[in-house]
PDB file of N, CA and C in Angstrom:
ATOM      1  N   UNK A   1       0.858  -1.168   0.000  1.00  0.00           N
ATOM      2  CA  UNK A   1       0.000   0.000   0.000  1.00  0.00           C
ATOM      3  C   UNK A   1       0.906   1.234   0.000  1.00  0.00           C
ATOM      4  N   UNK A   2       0.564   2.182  -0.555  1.00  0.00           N
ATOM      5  CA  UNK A   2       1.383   3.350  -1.100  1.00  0.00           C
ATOM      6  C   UNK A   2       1.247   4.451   0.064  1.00  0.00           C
ATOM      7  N   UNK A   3       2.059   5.317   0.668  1.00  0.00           N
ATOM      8  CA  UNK A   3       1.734   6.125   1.626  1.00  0.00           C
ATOM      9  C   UNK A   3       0.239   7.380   1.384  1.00  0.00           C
ATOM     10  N   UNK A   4       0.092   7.712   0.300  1.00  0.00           N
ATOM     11  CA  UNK A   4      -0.838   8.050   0.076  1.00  0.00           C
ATOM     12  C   UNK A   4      -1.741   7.398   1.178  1.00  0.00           C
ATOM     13  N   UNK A   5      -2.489   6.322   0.256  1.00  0.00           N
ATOM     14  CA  UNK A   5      -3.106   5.543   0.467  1.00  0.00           C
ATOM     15  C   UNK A   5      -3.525   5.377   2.248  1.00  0.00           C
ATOM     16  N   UNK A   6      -2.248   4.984   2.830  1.00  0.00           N
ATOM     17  CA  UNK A   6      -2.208   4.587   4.338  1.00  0.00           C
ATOM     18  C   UNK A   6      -2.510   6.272   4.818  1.00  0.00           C
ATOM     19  N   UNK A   7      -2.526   7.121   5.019  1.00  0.00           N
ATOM     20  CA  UNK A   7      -2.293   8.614   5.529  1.00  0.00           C
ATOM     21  C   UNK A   7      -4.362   8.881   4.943  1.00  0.00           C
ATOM     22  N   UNK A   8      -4.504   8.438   4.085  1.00  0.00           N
ATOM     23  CA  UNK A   8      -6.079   8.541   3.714  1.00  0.00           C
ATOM     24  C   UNK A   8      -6.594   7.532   4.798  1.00  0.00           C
ATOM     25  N   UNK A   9      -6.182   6.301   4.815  1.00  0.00           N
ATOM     26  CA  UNK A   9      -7.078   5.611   5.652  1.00  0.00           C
ATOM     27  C   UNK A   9      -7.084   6.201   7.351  1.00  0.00           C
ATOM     28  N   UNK A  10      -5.707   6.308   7.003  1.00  0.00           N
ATOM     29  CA  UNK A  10      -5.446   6.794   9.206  1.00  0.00           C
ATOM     30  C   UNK A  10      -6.589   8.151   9.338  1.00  0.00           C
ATOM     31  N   UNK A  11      -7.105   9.245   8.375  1.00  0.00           N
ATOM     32  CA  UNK A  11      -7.633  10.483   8.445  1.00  0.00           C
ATOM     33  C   UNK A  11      -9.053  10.368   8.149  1.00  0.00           C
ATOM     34  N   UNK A  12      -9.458   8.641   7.842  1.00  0.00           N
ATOM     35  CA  UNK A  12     -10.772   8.601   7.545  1.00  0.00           C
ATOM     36  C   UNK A  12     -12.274   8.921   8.402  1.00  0.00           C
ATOM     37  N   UNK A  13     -11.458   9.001   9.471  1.00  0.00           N
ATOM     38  CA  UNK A  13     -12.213   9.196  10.911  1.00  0.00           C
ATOM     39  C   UNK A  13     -12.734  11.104  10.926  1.00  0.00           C
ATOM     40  N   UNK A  14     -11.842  11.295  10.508  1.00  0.00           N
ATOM     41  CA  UNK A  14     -11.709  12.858  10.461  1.00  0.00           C
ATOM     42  C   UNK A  14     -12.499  14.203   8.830  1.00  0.00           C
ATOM     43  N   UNK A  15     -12.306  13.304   8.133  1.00  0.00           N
ATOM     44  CA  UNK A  15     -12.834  13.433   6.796  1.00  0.00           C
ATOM     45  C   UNK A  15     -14.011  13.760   6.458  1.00  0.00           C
ATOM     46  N   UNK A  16     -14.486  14.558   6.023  1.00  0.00           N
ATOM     47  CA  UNK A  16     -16.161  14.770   6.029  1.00  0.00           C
ATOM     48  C   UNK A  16     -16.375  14.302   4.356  1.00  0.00           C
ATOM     49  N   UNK A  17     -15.450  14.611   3.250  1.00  0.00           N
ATOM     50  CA  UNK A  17     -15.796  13.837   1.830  1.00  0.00           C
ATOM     51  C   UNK A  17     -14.469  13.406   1.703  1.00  0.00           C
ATOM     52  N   UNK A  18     -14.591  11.966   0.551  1.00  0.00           N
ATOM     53  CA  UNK A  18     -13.809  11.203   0.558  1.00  0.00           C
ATOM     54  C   UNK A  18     -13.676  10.499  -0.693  1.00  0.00           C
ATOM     55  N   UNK A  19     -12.932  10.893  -1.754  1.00  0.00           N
ATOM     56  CA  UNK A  19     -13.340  10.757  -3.014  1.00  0.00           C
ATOM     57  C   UNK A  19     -12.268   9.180  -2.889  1.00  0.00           C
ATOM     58  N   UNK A  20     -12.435   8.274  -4.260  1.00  0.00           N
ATOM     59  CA  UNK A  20     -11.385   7.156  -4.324  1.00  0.00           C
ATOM     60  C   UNK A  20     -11.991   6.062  -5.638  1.00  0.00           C
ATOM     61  N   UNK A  21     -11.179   5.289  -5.357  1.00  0.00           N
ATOM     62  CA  UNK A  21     -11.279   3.764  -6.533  1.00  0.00           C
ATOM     63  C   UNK A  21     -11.986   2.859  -5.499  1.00  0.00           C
ATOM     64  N   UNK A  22     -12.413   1.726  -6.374  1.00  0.00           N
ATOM     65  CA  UNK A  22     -13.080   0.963  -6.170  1.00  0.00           C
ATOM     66  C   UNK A  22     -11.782   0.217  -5.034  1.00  0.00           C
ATOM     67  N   UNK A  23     -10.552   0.261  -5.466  1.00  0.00           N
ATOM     68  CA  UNK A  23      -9.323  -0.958  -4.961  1.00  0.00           C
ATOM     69  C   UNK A  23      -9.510   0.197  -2.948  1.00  0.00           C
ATOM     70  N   UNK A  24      -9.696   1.322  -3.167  1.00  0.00           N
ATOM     71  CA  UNK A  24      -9.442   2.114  -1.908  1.00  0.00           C
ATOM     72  C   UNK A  24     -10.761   1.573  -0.842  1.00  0.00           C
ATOM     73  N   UNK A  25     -11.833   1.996  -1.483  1.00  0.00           N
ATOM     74  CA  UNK A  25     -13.201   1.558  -0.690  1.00  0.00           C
ATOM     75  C   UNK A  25     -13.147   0.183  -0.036  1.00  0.00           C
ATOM     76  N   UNK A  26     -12.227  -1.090  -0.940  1.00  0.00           N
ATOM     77  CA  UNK A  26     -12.898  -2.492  -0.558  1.00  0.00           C
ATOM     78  C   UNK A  26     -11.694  -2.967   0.367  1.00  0.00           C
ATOM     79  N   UNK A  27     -10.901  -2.251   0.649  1.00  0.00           N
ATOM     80  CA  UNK A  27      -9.510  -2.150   2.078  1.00  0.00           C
ATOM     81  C   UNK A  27     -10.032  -2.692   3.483  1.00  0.00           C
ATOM     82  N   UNK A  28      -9.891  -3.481   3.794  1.00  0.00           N
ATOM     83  CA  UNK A  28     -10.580  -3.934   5.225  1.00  0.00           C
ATOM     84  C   UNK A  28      -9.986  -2.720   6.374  1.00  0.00           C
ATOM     85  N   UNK A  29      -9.114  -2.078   5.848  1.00  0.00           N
ATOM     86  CA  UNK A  29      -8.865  -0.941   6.993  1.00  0.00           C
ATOM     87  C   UNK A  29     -10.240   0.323   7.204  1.00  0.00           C
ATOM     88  N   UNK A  30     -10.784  -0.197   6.001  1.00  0.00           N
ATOM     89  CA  UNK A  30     -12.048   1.135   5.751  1.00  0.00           C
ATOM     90  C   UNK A  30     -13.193   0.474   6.465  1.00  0.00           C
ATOM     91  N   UNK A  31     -13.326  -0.695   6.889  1.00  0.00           N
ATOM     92  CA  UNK A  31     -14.268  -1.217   7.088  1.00  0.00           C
ATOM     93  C   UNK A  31     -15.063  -0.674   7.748  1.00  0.00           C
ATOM     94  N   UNK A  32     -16.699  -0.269   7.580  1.00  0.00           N
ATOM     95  CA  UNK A  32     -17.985   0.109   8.479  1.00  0.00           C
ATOM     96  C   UNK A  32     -17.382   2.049   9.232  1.00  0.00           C
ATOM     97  N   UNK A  33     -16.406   2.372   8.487  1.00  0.00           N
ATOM     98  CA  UNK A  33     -15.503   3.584   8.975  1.00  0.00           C
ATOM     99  C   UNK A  33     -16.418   5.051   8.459  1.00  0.00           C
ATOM    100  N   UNK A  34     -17.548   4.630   7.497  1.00  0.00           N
ATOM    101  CA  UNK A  34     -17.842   6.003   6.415  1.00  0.00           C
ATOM    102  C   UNK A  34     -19.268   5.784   6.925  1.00  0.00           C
ATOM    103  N   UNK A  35     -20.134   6.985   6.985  1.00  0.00           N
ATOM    104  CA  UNK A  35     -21.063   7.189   7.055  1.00  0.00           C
ATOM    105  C   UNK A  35     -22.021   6.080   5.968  1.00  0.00           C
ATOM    106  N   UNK A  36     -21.556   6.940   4.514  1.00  0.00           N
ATOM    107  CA  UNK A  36     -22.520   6.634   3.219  1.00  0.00           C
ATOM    108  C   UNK A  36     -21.500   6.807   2.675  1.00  0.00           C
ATOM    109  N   UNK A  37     -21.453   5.672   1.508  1.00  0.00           N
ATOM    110  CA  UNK A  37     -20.451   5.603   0.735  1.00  0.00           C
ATOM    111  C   UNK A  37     -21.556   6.029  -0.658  1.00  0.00           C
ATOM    112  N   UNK A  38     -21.253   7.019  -1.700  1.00  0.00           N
ATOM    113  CA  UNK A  38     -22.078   7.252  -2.735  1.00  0.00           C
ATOM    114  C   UNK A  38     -21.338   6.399  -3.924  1.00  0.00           C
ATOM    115  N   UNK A  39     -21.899   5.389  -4.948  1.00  0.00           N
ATOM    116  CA  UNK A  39     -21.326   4.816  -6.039  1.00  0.00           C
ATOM    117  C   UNK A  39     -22.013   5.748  -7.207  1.00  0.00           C
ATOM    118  N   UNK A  40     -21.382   6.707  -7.526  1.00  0.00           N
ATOM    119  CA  UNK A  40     -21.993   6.846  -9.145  1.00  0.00           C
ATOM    120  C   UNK A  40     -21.359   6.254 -10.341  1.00  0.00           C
ATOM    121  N   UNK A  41     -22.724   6.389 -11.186  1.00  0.00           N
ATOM    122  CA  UNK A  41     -22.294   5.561 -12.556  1.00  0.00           C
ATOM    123  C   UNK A  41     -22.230   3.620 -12.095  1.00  0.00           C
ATOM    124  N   UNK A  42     -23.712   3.774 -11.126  1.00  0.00           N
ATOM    125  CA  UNK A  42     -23.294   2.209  -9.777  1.00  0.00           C
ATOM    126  C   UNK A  42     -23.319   1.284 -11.185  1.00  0.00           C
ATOM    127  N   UNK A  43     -23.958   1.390 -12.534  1.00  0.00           N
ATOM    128  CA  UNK A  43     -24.571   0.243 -13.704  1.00  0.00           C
ATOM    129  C   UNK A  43     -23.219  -0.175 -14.138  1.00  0.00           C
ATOM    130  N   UNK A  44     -21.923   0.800 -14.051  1.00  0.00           N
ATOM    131  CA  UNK A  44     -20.814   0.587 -14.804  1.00  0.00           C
ATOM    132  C   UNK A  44     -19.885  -0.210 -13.859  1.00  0.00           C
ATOM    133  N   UNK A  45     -20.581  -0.443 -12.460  1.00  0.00           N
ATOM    134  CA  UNK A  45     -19.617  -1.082 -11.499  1.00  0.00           C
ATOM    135  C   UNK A  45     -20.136  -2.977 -11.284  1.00  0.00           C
ATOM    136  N   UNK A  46     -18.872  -3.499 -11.398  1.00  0.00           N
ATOM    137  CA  UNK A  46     -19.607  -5.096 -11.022  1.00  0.00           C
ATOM    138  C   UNK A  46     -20.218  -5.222 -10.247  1.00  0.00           C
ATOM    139  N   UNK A  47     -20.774  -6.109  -9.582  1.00  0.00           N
ATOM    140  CA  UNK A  47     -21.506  -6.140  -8.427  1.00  0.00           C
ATOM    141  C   UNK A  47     -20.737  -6.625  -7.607  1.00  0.00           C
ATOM    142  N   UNK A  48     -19.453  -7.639  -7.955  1.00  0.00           N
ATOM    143  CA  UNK A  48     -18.294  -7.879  -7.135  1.00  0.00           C
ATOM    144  C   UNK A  48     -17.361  -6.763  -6.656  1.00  0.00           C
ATOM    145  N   UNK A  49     -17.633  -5.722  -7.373  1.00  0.00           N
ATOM    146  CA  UNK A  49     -16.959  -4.304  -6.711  1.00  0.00           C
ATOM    147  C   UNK A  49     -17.370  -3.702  -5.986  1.00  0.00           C
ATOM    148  N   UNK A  50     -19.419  -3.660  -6.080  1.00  0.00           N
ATOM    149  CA  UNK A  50     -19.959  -3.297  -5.879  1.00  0.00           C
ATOM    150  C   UNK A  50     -20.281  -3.646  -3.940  1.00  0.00           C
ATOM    151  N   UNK A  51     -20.119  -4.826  -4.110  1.00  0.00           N
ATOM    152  CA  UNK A  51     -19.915  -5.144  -2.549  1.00  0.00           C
ATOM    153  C   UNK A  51     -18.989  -5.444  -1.610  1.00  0.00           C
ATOM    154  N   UNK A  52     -17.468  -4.961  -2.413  1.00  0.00           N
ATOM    155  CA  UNK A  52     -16.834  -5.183  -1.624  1.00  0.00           C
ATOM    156  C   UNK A  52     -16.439  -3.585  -0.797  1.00  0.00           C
ATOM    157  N   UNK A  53     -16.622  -2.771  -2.164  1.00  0.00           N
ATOM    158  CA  UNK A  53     -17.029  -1.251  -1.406  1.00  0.00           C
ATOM    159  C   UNK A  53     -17.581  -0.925  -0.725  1.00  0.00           C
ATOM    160  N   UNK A  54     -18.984  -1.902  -0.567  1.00  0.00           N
ATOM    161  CA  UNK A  54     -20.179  -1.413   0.286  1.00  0.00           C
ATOM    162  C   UNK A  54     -19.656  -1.882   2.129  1.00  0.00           C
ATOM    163  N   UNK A  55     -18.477  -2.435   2.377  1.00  0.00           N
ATOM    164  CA  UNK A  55     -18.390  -3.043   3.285  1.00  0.00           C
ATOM    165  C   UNK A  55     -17.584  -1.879   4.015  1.00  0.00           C
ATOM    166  N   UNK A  56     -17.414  -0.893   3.562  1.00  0.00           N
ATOM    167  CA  UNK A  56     -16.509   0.430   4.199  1.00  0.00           C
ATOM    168  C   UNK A  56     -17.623   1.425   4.503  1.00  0.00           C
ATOM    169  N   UNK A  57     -18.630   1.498   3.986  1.00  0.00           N
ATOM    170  CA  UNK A  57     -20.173   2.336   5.002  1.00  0.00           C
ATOM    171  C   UNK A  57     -20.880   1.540   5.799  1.00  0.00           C
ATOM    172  N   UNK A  58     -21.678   2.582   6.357  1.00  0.00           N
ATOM    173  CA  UNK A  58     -22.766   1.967   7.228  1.00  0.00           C
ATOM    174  C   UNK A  58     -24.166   1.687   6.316  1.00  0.00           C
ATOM    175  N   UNK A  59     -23.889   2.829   5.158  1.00  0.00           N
ATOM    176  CA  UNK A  59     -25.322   3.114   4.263  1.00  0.00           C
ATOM    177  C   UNK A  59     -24.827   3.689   2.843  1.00  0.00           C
ATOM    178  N   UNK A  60     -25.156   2.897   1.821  1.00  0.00           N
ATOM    179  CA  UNK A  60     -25.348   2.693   0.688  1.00  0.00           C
ATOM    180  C   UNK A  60     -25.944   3.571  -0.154  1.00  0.00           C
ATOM    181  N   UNK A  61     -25.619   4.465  -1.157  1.00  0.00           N
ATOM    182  CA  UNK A  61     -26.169   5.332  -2.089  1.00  0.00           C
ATOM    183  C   UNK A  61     -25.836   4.808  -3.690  1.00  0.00           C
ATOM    184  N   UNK A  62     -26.153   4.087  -4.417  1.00  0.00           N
ATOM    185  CA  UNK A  62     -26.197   4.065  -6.018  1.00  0.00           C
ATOM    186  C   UNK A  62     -27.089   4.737  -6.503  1.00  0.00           C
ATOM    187  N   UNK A  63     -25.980   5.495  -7.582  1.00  0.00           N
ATOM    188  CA  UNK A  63     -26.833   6.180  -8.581  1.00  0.00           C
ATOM    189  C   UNK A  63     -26.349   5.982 -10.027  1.00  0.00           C
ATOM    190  N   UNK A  64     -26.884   6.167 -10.735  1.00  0.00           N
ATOM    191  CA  UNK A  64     -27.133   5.614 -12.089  1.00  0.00           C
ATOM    192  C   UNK A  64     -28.316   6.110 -12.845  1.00  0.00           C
ATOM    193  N   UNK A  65     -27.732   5.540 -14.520  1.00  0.00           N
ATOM    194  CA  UNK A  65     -29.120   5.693 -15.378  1.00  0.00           C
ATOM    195  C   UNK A  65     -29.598   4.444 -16.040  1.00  0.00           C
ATOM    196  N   UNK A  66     -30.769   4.230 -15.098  1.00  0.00           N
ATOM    197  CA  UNK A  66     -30.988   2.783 -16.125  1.00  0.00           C
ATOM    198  C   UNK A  66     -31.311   2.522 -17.280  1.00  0.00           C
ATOM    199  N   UNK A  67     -31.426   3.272 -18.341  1.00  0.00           N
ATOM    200  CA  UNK A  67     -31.039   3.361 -19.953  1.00  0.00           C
ATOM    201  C   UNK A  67     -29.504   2.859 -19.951  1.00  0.00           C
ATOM    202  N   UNK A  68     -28.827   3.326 -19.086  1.00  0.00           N
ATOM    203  CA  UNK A  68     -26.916   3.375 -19.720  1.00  0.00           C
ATOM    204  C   UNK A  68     -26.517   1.866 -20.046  1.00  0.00           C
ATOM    205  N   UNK A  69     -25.889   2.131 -21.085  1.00  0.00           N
ATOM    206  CA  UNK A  69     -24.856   0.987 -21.480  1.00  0.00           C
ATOM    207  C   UNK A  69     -24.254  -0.038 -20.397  1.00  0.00           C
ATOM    208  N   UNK A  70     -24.659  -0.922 -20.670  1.00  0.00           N
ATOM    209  CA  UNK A  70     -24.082  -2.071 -19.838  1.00  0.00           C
ATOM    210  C   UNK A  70     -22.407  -2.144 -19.661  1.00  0.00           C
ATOM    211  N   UNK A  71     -22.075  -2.990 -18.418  1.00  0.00           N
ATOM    212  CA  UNK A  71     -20.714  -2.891 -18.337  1.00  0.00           C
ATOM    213  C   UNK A  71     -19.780  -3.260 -19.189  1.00  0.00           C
ATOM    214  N   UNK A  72     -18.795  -2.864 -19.664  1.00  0.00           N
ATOM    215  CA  UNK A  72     -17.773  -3.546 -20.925  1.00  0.00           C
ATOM    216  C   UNK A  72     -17.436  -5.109 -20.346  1.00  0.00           C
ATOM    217  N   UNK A  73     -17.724  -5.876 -20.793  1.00  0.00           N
ATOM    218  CA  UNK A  73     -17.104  -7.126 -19.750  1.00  0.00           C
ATOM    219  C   UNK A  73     -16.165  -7.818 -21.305  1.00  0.00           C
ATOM    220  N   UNK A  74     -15.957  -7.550 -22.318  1.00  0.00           N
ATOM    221  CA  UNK A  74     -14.994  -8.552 -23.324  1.00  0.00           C
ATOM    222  C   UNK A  74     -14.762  -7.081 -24.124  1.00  0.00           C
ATOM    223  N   UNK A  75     -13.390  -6.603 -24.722  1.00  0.00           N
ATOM    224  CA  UNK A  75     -13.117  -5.689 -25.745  1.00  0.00           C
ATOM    225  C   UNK A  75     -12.170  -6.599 -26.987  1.00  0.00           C
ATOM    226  N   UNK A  76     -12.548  -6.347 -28.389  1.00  0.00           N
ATOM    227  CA  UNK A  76     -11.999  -6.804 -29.215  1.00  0.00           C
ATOM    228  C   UNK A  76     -11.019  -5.975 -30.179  1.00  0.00           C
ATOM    229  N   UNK A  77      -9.643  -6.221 -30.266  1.00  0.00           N
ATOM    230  CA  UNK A  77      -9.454  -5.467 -31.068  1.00  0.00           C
ATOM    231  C   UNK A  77      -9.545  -5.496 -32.955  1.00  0.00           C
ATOM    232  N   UNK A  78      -9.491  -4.707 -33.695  1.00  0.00           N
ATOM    233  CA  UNK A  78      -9.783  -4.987 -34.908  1.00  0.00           C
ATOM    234  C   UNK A  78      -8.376  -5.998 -35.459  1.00  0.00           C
ATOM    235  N   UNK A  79      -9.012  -6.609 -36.393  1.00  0.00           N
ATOM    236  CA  UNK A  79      -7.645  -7.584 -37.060  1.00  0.00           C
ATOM    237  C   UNK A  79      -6.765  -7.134 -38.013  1.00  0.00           C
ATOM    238  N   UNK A  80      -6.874  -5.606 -38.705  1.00  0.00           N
ATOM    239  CA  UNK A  80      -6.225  -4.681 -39.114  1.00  0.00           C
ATOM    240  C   UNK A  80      -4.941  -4.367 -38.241  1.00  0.00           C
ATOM    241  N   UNK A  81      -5.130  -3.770 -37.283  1.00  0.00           N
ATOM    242  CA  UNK A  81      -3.982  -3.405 -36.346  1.00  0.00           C
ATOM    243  C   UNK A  81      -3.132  -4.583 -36.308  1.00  0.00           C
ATOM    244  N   UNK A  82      -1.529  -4.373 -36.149  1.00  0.00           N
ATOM    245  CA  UNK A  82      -0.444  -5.131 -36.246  1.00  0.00           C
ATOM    246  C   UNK A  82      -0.423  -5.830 -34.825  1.00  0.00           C
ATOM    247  N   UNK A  83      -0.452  -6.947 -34.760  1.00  0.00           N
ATOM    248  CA  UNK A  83      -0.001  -7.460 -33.102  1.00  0.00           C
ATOM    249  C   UNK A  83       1.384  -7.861 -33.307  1.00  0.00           C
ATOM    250  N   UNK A  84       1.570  -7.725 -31.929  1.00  0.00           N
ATOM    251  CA  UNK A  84       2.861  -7.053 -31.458  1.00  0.00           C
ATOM    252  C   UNK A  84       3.392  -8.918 -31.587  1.00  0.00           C
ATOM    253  N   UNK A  85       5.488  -9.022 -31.553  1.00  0.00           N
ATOM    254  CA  UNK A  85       5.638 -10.482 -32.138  1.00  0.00           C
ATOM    255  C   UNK A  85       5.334 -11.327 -30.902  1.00  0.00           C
ATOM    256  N   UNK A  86       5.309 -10.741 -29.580  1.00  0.00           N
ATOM    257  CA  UNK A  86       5.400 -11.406 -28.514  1.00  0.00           C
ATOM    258  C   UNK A  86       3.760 -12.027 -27.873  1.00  0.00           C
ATOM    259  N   UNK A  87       2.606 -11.561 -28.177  1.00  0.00           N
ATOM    260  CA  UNK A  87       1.495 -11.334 -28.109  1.00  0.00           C
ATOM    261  C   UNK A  87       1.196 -12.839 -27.855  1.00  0.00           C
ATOM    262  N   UNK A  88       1.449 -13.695 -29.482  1.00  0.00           N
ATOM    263  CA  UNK A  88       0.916 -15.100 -29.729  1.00  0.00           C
ATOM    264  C   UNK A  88       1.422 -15.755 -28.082  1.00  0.00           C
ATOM    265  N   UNK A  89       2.466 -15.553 -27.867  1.00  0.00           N
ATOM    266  CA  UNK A  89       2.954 -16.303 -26.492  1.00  0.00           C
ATOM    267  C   UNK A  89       2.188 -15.789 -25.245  1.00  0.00           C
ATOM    268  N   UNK A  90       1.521 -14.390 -25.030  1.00  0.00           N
ATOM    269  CA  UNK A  90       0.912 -14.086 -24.202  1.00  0.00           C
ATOM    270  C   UNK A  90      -0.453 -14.309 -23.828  1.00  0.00           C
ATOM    271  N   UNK A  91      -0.999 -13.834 -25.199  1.00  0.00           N
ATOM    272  CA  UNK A  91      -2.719 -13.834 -24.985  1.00  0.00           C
ATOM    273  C   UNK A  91      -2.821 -14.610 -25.986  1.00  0.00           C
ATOM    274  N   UNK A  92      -4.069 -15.597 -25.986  1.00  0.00           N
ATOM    275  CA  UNK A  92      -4.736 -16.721 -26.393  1.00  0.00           C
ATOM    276  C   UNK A  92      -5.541 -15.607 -27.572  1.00  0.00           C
ATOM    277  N   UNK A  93      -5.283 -16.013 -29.341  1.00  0.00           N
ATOM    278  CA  UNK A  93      -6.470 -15.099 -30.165  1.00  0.00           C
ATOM    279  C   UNK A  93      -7.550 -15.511 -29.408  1.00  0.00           C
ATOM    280  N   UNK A  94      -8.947 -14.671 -30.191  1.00  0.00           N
ATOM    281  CA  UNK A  94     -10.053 -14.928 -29.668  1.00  0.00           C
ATOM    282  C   UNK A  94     -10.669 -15.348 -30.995  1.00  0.00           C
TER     283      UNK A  94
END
């Protein structure tokens, strides 16, 4: 954990807003520590993110638009673009 990071959690007590990533919220040091944790854009978050964040409030706010685009879960790239020579050994084509 990066000092950042640790110096945010030690001041969380003290903090009235508390902006962060999904990797900051789901820290067992945050645990039950935040009032209300707010998720916006909650449609674009897994639900495995979704609860491991939720475990650092007492009370839960998602917001969202339920029209919006579903989460990216597979990206393809076009078969035009050159892959790189090392690639075949890394990633499996699709």
């Amino acid at each position: 954990m990066n000092r950042s990071s640790i110096a945010i959690i030690e001041a969380a007590d003290r903090i009235q807003l508390l902006g962060g990533t999904a990797w900051l919220f789901s820290r067992y040091e945050l645990d039950r520590s935040l009032d209300y944790l707010v998720i916006d854009e909650a449609g674009q978050v897994s639900l495995a993110d979704a609860l491991a964040m939720a475990t650092s409030a007492r009370n839960l706010i998602l917001l969202g638009d339920p029209l919006q685009l579903a989460q990216v879960s597979q990206g393809l790239h076009p078969s035009r673009i050159p892959r790189l020579p090392a690639e075949g050994c890394l990633i499996s084509s699709v």
